[in-house]
Protein backbone atom coordinates (compact mmCIF):
# COMPACT_ATOMS: atom_id res chain seq x y z
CA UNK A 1 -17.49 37.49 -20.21
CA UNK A 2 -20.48 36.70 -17.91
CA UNK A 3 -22.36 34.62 -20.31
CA UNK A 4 -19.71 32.33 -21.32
CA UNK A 5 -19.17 31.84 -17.46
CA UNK A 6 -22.65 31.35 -16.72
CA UNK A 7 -22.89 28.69 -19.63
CA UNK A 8 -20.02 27.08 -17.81
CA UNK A 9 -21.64 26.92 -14.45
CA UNK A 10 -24.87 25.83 -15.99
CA UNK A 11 -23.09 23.04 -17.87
CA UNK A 12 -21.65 21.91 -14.37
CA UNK A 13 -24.65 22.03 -12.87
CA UNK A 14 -26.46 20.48 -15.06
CA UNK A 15 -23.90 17.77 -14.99
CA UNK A 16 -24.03 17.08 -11.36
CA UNK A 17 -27.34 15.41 -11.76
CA UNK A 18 -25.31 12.71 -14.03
CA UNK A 19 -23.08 11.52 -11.33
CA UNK A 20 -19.01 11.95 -13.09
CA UNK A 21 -16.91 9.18 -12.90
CA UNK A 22 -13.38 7.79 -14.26
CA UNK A 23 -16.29 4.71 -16.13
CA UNK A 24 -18.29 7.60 -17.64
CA UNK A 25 -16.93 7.40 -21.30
CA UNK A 26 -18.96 4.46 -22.22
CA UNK A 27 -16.55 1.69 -20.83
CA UNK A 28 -18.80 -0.94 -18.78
CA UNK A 29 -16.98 -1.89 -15.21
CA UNK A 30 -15.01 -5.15 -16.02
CA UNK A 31 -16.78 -8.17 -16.29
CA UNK A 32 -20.62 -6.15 -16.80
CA UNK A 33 -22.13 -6.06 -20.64
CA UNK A 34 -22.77 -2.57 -21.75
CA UNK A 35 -26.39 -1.97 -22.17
CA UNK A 36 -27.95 -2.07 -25.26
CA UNK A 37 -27.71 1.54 -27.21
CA UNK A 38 -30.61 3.01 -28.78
CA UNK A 39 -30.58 3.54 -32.33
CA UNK A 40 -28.50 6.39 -33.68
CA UNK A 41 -30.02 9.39 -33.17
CA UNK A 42 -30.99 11.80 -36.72
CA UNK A 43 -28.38 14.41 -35.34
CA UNK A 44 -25.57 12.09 -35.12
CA UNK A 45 -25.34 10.04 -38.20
CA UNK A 46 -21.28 10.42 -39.06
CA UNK A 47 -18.96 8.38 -36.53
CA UNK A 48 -15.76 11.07 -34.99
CA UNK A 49 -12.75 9.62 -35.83
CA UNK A 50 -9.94 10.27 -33.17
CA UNK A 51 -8.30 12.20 -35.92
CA UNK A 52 -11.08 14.02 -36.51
CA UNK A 53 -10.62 15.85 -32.77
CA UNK A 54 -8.32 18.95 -32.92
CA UNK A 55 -5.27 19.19 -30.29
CA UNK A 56 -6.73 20.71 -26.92
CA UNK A 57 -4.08 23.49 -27.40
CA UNK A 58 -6.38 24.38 -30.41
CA UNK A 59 -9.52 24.83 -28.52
CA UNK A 60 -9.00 26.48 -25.20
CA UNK A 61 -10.54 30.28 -25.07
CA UNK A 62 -10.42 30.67 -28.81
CA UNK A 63 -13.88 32.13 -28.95
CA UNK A 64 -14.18 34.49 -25.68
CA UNK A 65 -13.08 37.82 -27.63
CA UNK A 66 -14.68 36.93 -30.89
CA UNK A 67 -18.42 38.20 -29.56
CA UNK A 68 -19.61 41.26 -29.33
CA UNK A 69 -21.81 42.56 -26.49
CA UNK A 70 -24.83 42.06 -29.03
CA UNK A 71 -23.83 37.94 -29.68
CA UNK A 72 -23.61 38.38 -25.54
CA UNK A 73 -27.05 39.79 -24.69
CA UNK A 74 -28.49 36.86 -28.22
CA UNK A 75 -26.70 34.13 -25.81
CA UNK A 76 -28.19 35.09 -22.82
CA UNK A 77 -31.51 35.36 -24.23
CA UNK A 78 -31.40 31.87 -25.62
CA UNK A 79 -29.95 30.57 -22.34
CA UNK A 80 -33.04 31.96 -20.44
CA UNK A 81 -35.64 30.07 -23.05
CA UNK A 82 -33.66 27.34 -23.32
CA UNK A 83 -32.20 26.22 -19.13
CA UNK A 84 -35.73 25.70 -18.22
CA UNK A 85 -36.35 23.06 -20.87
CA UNK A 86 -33.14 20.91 -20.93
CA UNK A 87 -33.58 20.91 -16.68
CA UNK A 88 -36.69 18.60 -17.62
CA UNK A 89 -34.42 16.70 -19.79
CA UNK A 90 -31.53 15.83 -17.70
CA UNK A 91 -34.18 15.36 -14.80
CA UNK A 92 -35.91 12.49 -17.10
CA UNK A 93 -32.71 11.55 -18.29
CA UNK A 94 -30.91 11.12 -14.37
CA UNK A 95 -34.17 9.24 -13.52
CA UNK A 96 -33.56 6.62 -16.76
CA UNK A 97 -30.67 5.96 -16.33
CA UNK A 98 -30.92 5.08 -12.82
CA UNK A 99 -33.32 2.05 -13.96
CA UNK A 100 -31.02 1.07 -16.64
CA UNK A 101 -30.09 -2.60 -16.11
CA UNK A 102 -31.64 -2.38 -12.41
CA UNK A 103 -33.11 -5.77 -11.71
CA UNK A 104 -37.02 -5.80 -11.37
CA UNK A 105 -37.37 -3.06 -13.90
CA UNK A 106 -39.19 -3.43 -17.59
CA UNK A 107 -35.97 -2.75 -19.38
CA UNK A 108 -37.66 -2.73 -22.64
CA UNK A 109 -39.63 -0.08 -21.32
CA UNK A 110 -36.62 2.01 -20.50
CA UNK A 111 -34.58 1.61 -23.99
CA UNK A 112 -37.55 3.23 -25.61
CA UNK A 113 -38.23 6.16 -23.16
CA UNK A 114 -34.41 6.54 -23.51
CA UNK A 115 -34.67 6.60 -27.43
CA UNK A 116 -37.77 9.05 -26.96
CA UNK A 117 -35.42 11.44 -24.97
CA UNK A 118 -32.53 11.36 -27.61
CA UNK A 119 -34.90 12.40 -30.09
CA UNK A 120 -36.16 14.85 -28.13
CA UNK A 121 -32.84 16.19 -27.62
CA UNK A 122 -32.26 16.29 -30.90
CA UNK A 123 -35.33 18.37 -31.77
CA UNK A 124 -34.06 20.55 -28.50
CA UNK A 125 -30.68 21.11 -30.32
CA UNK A 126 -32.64 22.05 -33.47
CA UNK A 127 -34.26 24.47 -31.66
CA UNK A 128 -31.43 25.96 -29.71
CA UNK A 129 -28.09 24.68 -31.94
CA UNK A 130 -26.07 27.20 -30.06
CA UNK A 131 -26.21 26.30 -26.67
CA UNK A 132 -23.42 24.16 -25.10
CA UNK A 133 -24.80 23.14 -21.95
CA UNK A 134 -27.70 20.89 -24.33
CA UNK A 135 -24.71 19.40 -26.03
CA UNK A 136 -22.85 18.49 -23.02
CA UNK A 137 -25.92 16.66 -21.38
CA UNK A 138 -26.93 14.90 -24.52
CA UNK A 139 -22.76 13.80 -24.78
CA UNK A 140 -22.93 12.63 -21.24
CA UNK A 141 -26.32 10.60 -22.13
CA UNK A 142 -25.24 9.15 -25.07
CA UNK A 143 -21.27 8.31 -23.49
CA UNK A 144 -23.76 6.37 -21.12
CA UNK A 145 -25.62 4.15 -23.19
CA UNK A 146 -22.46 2.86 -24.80
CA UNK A 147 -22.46 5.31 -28.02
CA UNK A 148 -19.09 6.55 -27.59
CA UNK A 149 -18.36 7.90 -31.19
CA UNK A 150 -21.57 9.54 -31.63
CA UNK A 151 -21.26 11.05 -27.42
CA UNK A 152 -17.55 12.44 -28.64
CA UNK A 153 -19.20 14.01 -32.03
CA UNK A 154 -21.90 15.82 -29.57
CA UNK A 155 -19.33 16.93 -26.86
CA UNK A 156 -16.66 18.10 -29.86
CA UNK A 157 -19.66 20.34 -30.83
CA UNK A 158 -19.68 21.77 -27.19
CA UNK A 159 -16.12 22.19 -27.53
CA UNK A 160 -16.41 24.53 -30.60
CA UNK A 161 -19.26 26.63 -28.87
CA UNK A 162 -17.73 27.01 -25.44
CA UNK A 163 -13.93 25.77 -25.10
CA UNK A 164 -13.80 26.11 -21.38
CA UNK A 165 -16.05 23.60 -19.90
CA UNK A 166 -13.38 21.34 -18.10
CA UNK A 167 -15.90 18.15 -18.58
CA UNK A 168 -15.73 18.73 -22.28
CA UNK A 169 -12.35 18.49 -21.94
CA UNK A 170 -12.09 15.29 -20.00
CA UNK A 171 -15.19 13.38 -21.93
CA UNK A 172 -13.00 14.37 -25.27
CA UNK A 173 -9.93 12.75 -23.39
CA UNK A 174 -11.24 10.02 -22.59
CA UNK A 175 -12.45 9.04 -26.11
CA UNK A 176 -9.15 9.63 -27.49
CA UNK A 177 -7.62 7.50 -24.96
CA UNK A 178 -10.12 4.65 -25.64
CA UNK A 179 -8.99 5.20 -29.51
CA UNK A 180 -5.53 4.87 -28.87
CA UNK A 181 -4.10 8.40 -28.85
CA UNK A 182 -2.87 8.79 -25.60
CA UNK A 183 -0.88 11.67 -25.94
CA UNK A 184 -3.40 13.89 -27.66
CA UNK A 185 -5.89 12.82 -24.67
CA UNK A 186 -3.33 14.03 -22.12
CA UNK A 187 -3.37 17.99 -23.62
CA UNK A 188 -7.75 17.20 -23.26
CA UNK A 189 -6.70 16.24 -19.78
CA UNK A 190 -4.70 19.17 -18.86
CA UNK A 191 -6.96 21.78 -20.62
CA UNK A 192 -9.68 20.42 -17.66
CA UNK A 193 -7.08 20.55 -15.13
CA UNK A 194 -6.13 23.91 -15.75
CA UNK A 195 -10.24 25.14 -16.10
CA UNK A 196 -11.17 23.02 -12.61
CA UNK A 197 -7.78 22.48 -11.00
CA UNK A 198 -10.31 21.33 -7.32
CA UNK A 199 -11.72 18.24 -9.73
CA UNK A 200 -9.97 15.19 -8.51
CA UNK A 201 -11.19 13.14 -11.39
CA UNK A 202 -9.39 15.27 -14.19
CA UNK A 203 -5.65 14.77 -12.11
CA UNK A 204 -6.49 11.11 -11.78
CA UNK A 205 -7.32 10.74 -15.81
CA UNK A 206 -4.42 12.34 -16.67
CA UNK A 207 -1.96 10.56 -14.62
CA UNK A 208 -3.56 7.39 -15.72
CA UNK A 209 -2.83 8.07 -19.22
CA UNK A 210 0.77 8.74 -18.84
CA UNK A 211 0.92 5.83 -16.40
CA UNK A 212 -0.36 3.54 -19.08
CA UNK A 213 1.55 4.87 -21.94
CA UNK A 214 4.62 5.55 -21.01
CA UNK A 215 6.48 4.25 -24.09
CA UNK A 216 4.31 6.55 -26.42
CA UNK A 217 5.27 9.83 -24.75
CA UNK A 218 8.62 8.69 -24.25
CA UNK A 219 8.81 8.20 -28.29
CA UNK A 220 7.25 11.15 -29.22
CA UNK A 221 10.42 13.24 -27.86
CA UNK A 222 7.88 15.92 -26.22
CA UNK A 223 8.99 14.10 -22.47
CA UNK A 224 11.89 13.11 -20.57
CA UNK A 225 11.68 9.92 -18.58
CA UNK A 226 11.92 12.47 -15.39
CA UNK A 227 9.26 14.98 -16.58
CA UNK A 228 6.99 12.31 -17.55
CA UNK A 229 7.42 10.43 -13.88
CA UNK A 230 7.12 13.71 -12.15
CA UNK A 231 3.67 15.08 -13.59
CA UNK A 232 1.92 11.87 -13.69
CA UNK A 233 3.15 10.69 -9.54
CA UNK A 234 2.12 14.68 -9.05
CA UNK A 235 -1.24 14.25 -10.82
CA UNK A 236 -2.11 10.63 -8.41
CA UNK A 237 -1.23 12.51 -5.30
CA UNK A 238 -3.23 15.77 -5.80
CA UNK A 239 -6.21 13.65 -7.15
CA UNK A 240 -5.58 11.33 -3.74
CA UNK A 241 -4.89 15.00 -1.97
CA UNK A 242 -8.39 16.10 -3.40
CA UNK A 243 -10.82 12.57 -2.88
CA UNK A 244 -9.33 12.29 0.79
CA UNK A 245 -12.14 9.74 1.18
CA UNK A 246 -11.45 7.98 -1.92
CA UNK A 247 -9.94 4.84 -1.63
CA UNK A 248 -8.92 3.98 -5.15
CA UNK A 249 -7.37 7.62 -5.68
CA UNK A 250 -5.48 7.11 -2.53
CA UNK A 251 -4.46 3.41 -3.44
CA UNK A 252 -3.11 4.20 -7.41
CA UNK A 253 -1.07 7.19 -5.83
CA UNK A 254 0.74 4.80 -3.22
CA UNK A 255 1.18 2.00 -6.69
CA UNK A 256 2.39 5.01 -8.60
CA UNK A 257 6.04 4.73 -6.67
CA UNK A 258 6.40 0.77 -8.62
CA UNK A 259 5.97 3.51 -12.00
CA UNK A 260 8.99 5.69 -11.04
CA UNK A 261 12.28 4.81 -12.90
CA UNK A 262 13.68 6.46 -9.96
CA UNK A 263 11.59 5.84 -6.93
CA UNK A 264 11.65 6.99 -3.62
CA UNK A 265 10.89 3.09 -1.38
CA UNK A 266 10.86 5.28 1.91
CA UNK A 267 8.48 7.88 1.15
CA UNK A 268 6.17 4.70 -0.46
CA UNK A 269 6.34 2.81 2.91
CA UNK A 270 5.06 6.55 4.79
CA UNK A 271 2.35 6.47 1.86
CA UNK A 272 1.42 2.98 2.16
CA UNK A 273 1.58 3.24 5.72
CA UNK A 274 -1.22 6.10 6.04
CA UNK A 275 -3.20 4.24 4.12
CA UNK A 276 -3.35 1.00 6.01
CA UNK A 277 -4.14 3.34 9.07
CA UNK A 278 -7.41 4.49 7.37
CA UNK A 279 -8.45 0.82 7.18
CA UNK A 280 -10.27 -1.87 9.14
CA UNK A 281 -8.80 -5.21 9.65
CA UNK A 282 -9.71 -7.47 6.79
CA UNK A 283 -8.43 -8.07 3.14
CA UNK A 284 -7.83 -4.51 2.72
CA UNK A 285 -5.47 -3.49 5.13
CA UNK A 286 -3.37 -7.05 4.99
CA UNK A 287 -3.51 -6.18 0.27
CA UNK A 288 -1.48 -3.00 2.06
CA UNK A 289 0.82 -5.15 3.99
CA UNK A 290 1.40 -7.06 1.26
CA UNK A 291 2.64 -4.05 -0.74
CA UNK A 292 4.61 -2.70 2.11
CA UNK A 293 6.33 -5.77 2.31
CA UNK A 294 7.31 -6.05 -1.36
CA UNK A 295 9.04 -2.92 -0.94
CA UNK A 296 10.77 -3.89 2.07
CA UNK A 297 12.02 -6.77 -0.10
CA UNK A 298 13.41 -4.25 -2.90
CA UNK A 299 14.89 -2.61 0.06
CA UNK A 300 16.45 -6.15 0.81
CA UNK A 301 14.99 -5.42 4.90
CA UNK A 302 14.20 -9.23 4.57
CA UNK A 303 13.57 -9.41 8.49
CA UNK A 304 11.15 -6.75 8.62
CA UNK A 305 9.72 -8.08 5.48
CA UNK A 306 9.32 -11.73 6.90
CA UNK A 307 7.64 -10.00 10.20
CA UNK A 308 5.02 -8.25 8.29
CA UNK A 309 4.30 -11.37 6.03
CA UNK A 310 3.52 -13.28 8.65
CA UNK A 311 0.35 -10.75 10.08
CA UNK A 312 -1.21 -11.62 6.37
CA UNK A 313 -3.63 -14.06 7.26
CA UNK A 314 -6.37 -13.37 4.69
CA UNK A 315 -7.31 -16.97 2.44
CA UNK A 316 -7.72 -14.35 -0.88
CA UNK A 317 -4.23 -13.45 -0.51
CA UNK A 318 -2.64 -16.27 0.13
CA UNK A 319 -1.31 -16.95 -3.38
CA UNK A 320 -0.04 -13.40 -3.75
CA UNK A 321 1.74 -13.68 -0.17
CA UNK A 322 3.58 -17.25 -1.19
CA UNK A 323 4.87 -15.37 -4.52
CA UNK A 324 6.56 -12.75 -1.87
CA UNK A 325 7.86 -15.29 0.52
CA UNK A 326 9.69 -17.70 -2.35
CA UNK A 327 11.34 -14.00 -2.59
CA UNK A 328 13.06 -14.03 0.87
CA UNK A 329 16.18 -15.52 1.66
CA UNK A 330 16.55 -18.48 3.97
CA UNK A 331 15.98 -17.86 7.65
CA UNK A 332 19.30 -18.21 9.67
CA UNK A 333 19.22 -21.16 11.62
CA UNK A 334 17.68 -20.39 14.83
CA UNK A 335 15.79 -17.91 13.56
């Protein structure tokens, strides 16, 4: 129906402006503090519990034929009063979080105007408790500040008001990923694959997941060791296929061969390969050559192995380079 898809559009939109990224549910990068969270806001008092999240099989499209052309024309009406309004939120709420933690910048200052905008999202959701893209703003705000529980309650309420927004999907993955549950994060993960199949981030999240927890599909009988290593290496290469220009995408695809029970050490070293051509000289392109030549190794092509270890000249890698060369064979004498 045409409100449902413009409620969609408007929630990516809206989304844009809070830049979507594999650290987005709440987890800090490694080694950074998160910042502090504001208090809970009056909307959110219960924590979600993982269990608490139905299966994503459960949520997809179940409420498209359920309204009527009069609960159409009510939904567009509120979307007209209400876009206007949570625009000047999310700009505010882009604009605060780009001074959160930046050096030179009253922080104080900016944990209060940030706890002044959750409650005024809260009174906003008062005021309009039907519309999704509010929810999936406030989700993404609060995910940011480190209130994961409380961000999955919010986005699990966009979920039962509009089941196709694909970054409902992934923001509900992710927290049941975080919580353990791999497996019922994956379905998340495929539901926003199969609403924005062009969004490299969703392929990448769910290949990670099965990457990382193997053992736990394997057990739960649902996947063969071949199914399982075919969808995930598929997932890394499309989301590699998509990001052209992103390395890391690029980079976990060409790792994603060291995954395979079965792998394929050829078509690595063509993978590997085209990446090292899209670098400059420098720590990056010799990390490659160091990967190539572990494979060459597995391939027992000690010679061509040796050659390549021997361009790796880089001080950082020298410890990982003398692990590969106590690998190789003695050279011939002569040699």
């Amino acid at each position: 129906m045409p409100i449902l898809r413009f409620l969609s559009a408007l929630c990516a939109v809206l989304a844009a402006a809070l830049p979507l990224s594999a650290a987005d549910s709440g987890v800090p990068p490694a080694g950074q503090a998160a910042p502090a969270p504001p208090a809970t806001p009056p909307a959110v008092r219960s924590p979600t519990p993982a269990a608490a999240i139905p299966p994503a099989d459960k949520t997809v499209g179940s409420t498209v034929a359920a309204l009527s052309p009069a609960e159409v024309a009510a939904q567009a009406a509120i979307a007209a009063r209400a876009t206007p309004r949570l625009k000047e939120l999310v700009s505010r709420q882009d604009a605060l979080l780009a001074e959160l933690g930046k050096e030179g910048v009253d922080q104080d200052n900016v944990k209060r105007d940030l706890q002044n905008l959750v409650f005024e999202y809260d009174a906003f959701l008062r005021t309009y408790p039907t519309f999704a893209p509010g929810y999936v703003t406030y989700g993404l705000l609060l995910g940011k500040v480190g209130m994961r529980r409380e961000s999955a309650a919010i986005f699990l309420k966009a979920n039962q008001l509009e089941p196709d927004i694909p970054i409902v999907k992934n923001q509900l993955g992710n927290y049941l990923a975080e919580e353990g549950e791999p497996i019922e994060a994956a379905g998340y993960f495929i539901a926003a694959v199969r609403l924005a199949p062009e969004e490299p981030l969703y392929h990448y999240q769910l290949a990670s997941v099965m990457a990382e927890a193997r053992d736990e599909f394997l057990k739960s009988g649902q996947w063969s060791r071949e199914q399982l290593d075919r969808t995930m290496q598929e997932a890394f290469k499309r989301a590699a296929d998509l990001a052209p220009k992103n390395f890391a995408f690029a980079y976990r695809y060409a790792q994603s061969f060291d995954d395979l029970e079965v792998p394929n050490w050829d078509e690595a070293l063509k993978v590997w390969g085209a990446l090292e051509d899209q670098c400059s000289p420098g720590l990056e392109k010799e990390t490659i050559r160091l990967q190539a030549a572990n494979i060459l190794i597995k391939q027992k092509k000690f010679d061509h192995a040796r050659l390549l270890l021997a361009t790796v000249t880089v001080e950082q890698l020298k410890e990982q380079k003398q692990k590969l060369v106590d690998q190789l064979p003695a050279a011939a004498a002569g040699e």
